[in-house]
N, C-alpha and C. Protein backbone atom coordinates (compact mmCIF):
# COMPACT_ATOMS: atom_id res chain seq x y z
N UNK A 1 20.45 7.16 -14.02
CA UNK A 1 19.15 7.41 -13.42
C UNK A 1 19.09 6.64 -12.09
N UNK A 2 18.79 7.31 -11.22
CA UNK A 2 18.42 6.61 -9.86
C UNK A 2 17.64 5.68 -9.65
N UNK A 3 17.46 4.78 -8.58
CA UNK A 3 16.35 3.77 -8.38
C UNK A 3 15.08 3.93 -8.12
N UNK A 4 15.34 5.79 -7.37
CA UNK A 4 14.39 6.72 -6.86
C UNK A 4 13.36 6.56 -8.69
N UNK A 5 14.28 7.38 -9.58
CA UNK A 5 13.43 7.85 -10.45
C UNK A 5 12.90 7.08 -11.36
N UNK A 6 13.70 5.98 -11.38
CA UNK A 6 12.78 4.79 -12.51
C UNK A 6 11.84 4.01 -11.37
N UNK A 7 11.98 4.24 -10.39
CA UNK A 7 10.73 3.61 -9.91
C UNK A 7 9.46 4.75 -9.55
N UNK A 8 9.64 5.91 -9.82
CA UNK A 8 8.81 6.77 -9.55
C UNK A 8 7.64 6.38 -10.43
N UNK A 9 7.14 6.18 -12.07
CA UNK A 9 6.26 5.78 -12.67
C UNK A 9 5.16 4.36 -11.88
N UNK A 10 5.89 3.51 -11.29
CA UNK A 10 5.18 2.49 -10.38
C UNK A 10 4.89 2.92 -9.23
N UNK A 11 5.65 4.06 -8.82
CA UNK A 11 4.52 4.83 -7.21
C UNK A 11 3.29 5.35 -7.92
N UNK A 12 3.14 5.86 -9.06
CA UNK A 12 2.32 6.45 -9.57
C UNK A 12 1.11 5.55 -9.46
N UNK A 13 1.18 4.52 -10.68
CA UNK A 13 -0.06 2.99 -10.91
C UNK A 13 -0.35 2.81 -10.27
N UNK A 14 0.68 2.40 -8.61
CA UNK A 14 -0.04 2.09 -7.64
C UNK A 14 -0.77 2.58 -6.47
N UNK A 15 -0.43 3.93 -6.67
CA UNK A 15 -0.99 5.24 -6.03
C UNK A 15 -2.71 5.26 -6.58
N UNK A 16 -2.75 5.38 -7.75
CA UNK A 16 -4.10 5.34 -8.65
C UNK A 16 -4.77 3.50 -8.61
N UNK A 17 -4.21 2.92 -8.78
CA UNK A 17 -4.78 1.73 -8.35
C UNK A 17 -5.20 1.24 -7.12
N UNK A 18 -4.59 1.65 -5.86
CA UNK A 18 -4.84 1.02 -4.73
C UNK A 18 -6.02 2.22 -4.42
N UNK A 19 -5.76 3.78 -4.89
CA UNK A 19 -7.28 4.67 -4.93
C UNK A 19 -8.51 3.93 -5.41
N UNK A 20 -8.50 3.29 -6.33
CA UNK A 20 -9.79 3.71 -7.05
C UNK A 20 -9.81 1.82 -6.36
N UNK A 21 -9.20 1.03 -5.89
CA UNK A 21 -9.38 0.26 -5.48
C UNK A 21 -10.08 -0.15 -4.10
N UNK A 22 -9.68 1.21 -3.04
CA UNK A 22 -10.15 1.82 -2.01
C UNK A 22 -11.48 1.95 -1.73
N UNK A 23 -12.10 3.24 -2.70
CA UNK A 23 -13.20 3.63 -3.30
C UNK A 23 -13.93 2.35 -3.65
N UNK A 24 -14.06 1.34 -4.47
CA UNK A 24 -14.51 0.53 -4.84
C UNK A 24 -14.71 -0.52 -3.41
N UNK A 25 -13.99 -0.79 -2.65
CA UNK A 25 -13.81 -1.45 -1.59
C UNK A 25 -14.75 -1.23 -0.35
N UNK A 26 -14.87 0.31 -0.45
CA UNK A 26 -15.74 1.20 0.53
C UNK A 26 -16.91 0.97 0.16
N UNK A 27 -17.75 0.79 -1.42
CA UNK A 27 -18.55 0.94 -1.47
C UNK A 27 -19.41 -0.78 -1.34
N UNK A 28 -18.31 -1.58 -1.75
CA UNK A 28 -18.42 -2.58 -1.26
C UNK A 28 -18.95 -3.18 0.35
N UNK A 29 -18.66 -2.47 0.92
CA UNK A 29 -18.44 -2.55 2.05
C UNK A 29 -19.87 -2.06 3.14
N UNK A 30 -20.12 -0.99 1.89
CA UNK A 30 -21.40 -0.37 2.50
C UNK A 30 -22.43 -0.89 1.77
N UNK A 31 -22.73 -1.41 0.81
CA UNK A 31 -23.35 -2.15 -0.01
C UNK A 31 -23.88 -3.62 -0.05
N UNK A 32 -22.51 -4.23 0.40
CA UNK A 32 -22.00 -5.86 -0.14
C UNK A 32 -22.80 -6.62 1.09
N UNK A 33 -22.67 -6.37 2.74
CA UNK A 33 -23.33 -7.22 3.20
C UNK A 33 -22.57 -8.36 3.39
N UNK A 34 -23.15 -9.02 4.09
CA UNK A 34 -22.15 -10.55 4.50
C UNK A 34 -20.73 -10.13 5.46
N UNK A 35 -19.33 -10.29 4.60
CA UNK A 35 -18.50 -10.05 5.55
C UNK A 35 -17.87 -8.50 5.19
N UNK A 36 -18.65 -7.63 5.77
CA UNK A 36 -18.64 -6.34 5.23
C UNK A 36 -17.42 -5.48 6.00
N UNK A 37 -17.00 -6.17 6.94
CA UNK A 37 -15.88 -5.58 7.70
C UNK A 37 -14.22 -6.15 6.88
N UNK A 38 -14.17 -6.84 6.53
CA UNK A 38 -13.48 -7.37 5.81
C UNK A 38 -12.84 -6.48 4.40
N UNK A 39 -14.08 -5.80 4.00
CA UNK A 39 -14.13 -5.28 2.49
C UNK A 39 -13.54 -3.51 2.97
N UNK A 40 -14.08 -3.38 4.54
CA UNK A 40 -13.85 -1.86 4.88
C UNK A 40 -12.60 -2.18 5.43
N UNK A 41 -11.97 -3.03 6.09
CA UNK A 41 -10.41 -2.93 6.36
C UNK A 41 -9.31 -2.93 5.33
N UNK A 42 -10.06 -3.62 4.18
CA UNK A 42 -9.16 -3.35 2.87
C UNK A 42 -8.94 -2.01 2.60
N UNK A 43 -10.44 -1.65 1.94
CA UNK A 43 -10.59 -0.34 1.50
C UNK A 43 -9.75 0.63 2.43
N UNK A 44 -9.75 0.73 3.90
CA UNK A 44 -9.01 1.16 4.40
C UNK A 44 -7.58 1.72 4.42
N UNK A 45 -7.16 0.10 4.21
CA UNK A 45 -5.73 0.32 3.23
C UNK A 45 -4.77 0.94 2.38
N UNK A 46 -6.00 0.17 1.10
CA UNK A 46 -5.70 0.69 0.13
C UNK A 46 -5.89 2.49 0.20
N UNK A 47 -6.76 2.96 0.78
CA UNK A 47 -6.76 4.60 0.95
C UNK A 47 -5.91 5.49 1.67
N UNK A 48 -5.36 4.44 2.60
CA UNK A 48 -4.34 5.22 3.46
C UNK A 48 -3.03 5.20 2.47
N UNK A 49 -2.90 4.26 1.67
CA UNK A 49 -1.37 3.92 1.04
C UNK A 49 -1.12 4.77 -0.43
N UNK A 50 -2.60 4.44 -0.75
CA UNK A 50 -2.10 5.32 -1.97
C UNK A 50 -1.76 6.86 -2.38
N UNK A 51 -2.28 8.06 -1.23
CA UNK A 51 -1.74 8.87 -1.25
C UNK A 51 -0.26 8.93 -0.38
N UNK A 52 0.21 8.22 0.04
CA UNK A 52 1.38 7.85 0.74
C UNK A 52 2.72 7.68 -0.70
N UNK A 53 1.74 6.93 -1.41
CA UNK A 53 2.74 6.41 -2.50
C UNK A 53 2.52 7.39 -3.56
N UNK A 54 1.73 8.24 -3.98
CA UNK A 54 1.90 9.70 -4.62
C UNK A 54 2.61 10.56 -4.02
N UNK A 55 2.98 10.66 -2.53
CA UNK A 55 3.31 11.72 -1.81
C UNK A 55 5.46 11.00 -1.94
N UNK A 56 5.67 9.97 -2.57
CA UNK A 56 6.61 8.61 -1.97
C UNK A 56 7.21 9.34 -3.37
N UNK A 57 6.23 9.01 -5.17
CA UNK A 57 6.53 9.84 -6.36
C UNK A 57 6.77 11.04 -6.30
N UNK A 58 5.90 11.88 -5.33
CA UNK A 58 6.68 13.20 -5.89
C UNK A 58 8.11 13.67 -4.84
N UNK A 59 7.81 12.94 -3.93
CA UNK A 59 9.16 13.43 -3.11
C UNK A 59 10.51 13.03 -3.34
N UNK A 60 10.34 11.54 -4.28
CA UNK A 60 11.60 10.76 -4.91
C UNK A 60 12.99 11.25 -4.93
N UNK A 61 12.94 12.55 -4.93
CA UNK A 61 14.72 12.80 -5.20
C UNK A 61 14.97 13.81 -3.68
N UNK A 62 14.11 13.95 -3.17
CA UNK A 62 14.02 14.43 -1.62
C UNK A 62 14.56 13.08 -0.61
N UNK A 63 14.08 11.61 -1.15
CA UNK A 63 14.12 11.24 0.00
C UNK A 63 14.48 9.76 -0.30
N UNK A 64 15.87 9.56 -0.07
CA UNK A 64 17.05 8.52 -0.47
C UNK A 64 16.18 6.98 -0.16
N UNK A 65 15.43 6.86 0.45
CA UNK A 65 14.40 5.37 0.90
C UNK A 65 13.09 5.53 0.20
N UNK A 66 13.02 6.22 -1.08
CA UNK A 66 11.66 6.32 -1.21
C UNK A 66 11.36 5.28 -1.88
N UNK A 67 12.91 4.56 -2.60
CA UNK A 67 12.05 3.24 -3.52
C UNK A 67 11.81 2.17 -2.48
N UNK A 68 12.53 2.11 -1.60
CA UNK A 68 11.97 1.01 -0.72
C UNK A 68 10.82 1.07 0.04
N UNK A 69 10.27 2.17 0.60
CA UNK A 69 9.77 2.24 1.23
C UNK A 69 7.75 2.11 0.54
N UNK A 70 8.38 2.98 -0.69
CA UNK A 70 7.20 2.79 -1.69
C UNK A 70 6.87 0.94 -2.56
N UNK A 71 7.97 0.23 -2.31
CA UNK A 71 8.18 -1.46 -2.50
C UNK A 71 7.26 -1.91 -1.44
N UNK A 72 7.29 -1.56 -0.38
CA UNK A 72 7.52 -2.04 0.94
C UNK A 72 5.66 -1.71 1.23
N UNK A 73 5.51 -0.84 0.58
CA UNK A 73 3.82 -0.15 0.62
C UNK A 73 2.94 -1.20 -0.08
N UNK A 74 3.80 -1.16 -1.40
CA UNK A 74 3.05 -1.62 -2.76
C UNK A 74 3.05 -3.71 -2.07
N UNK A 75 4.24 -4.14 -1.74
CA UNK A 75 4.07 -5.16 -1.72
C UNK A 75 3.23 -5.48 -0.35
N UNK A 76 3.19 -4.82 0.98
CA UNK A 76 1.79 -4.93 2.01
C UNK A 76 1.12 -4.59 1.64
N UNK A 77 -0.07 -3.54 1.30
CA UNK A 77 -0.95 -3.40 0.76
C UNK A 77 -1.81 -4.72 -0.64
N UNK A 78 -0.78 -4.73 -1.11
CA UNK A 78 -1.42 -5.99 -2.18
C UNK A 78 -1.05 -7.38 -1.07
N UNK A 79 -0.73 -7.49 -0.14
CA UNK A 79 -0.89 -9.06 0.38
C UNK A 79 -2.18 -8.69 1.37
N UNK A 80 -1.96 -7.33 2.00
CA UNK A 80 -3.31 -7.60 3.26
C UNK A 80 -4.51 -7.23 2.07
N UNK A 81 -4.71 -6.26 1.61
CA UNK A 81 -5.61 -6.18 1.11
C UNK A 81 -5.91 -7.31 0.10
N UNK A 82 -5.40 -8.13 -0.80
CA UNK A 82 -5.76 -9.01 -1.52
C UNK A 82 -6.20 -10.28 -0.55
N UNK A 83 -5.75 -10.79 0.82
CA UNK A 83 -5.61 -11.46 1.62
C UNK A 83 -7.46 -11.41 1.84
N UNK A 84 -8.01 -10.23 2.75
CA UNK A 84 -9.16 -9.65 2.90
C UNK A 84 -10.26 -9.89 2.08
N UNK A 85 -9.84 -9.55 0.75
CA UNK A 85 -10.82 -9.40 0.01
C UNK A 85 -11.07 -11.02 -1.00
N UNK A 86 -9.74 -11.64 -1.16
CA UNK A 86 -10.28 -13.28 -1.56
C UNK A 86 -10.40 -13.98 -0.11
N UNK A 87 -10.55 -13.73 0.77
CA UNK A 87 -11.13 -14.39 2.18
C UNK A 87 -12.67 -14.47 1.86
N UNK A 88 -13.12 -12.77 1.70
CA UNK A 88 -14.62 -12.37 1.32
C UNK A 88 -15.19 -12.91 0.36
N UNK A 89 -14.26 -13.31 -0.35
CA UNK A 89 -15.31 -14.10 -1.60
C UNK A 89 -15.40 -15.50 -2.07
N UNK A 90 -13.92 -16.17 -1.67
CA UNK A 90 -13.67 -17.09 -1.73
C UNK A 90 -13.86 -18.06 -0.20
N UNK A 91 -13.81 -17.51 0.60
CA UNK A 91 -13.94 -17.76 2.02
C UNK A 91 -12.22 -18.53 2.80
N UNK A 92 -11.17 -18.21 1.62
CA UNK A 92 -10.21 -18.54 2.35
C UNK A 92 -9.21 -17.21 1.46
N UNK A 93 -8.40 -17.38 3.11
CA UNK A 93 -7.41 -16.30 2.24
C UNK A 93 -6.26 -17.06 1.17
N UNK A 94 -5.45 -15.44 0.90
CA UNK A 94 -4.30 -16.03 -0.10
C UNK A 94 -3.31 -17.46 0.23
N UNK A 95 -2.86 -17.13 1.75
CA UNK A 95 -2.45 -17.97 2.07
C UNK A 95 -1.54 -18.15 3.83
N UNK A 96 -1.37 -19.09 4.66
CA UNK A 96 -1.58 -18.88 5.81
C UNK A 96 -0.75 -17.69 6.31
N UNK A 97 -1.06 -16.32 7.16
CA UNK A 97 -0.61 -15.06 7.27
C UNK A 97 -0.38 -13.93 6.50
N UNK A 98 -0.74 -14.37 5.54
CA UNK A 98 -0.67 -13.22 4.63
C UNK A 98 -0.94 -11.64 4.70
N UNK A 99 -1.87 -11.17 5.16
CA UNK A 99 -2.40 -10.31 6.28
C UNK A 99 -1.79 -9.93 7.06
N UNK A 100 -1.08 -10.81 8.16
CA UNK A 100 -0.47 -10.02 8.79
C UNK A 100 1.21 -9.79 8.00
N UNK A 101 1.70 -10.60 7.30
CA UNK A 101 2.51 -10.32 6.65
C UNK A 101 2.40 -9.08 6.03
N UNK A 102 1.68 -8.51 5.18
CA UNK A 102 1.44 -7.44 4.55
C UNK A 102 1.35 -6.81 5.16
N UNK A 103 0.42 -6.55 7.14
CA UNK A 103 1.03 -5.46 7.37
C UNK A 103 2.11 -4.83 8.36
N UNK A 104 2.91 -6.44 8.32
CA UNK A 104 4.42 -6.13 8.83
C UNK A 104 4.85 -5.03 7.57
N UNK A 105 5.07 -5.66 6.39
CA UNK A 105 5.91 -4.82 5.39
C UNK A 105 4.89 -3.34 5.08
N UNK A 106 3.48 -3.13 5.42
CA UNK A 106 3.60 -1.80 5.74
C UNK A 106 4.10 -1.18 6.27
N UNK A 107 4.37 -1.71 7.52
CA UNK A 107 4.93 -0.92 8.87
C UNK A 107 6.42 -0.74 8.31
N UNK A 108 7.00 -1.44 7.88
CA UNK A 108 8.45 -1.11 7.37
C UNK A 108 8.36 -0.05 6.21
N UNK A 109 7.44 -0.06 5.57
CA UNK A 109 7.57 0.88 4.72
C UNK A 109 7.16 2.12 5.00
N UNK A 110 6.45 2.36 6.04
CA UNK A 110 6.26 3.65 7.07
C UNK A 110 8.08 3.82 7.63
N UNK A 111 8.07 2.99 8.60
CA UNK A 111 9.71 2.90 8.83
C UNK A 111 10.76 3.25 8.00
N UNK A 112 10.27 3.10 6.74
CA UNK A 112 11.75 3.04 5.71
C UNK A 112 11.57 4.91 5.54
N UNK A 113 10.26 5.90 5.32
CA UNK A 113 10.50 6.96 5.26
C UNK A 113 10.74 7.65 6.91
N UNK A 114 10.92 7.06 7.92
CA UNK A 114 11.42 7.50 9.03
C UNK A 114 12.63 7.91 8.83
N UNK A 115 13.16 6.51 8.27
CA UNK A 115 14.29 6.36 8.41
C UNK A 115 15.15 7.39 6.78
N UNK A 116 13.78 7.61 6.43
CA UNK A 116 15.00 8.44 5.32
C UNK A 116 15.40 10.12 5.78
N UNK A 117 14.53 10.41 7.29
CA UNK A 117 15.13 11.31 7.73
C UNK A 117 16.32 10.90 7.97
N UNK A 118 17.11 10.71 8.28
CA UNK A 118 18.55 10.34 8.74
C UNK A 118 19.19 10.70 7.51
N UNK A 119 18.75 9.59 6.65
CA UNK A 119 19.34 9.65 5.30
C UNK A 119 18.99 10.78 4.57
N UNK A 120 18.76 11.85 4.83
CA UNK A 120 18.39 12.58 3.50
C UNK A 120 19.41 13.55 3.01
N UNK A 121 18.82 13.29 1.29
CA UNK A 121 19.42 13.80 -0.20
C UNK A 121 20.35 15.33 0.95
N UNK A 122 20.97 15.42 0.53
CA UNK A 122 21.97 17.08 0.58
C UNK A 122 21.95 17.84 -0.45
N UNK A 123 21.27 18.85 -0.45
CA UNK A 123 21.05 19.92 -0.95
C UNK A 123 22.10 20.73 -1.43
């Protein structure tokens, strides 16, 4: 079994988790008050990534970088967005850069399906 396909079940969780995490974030955001920009750059995030990382599961055997690139999602997304949102409540973040760390390794994980044009599966 490929790395593609046993990691396909964890594009999934985190496809549906960073959604409904999104959603929740947004409403936060429009709701919550205080540092309300904070809660909408998460939500942000998390909404852009998780259909990225459903689109990361179903393309898996299409596209030779999808476990990295879907790693690479899952692990930015949970540092900026977790970064954001214990800033908002706790008033400090996770820890110094975290944020932007997370969304270096987005950007690579955008990069990593660039780059699986080059690489791709042969038909």
């Amino acid at each position: 079994m490929s790395l593609n396909a046993r990691l396909e079940p964890v594009l999934y969780l985190f496809a549906g988790l960073f959604g409904v995490a999104g959603v929740a974030l947004a409403a936060l955001a429009a709701h919550g008050g205080g540092e309300a920009n904070l809660a909408a750059s998460a939500s942000a995030m998390c909404l852009a990534h998780a259909p990225a990382l459903l689109a990361l599961a179903l393309g898996n055997t299409r596209l030779r970088t999808a476990w990295l690139a879907g790693l690479l999602m899952i692990a930015g997304t949970l540092l900026f967005a977790g970064d954001l949102v214990t800033l908002r409540f706790s008033g400090s973040g996770l820890f110094p850069y975290a944020a932007p760390t997370g969304g270096w390794a987005m950007m690579l994980g955008w990069l990593a399906i660039a780059a699986g044009a080059v690489l791709r599966v042969r038909t």
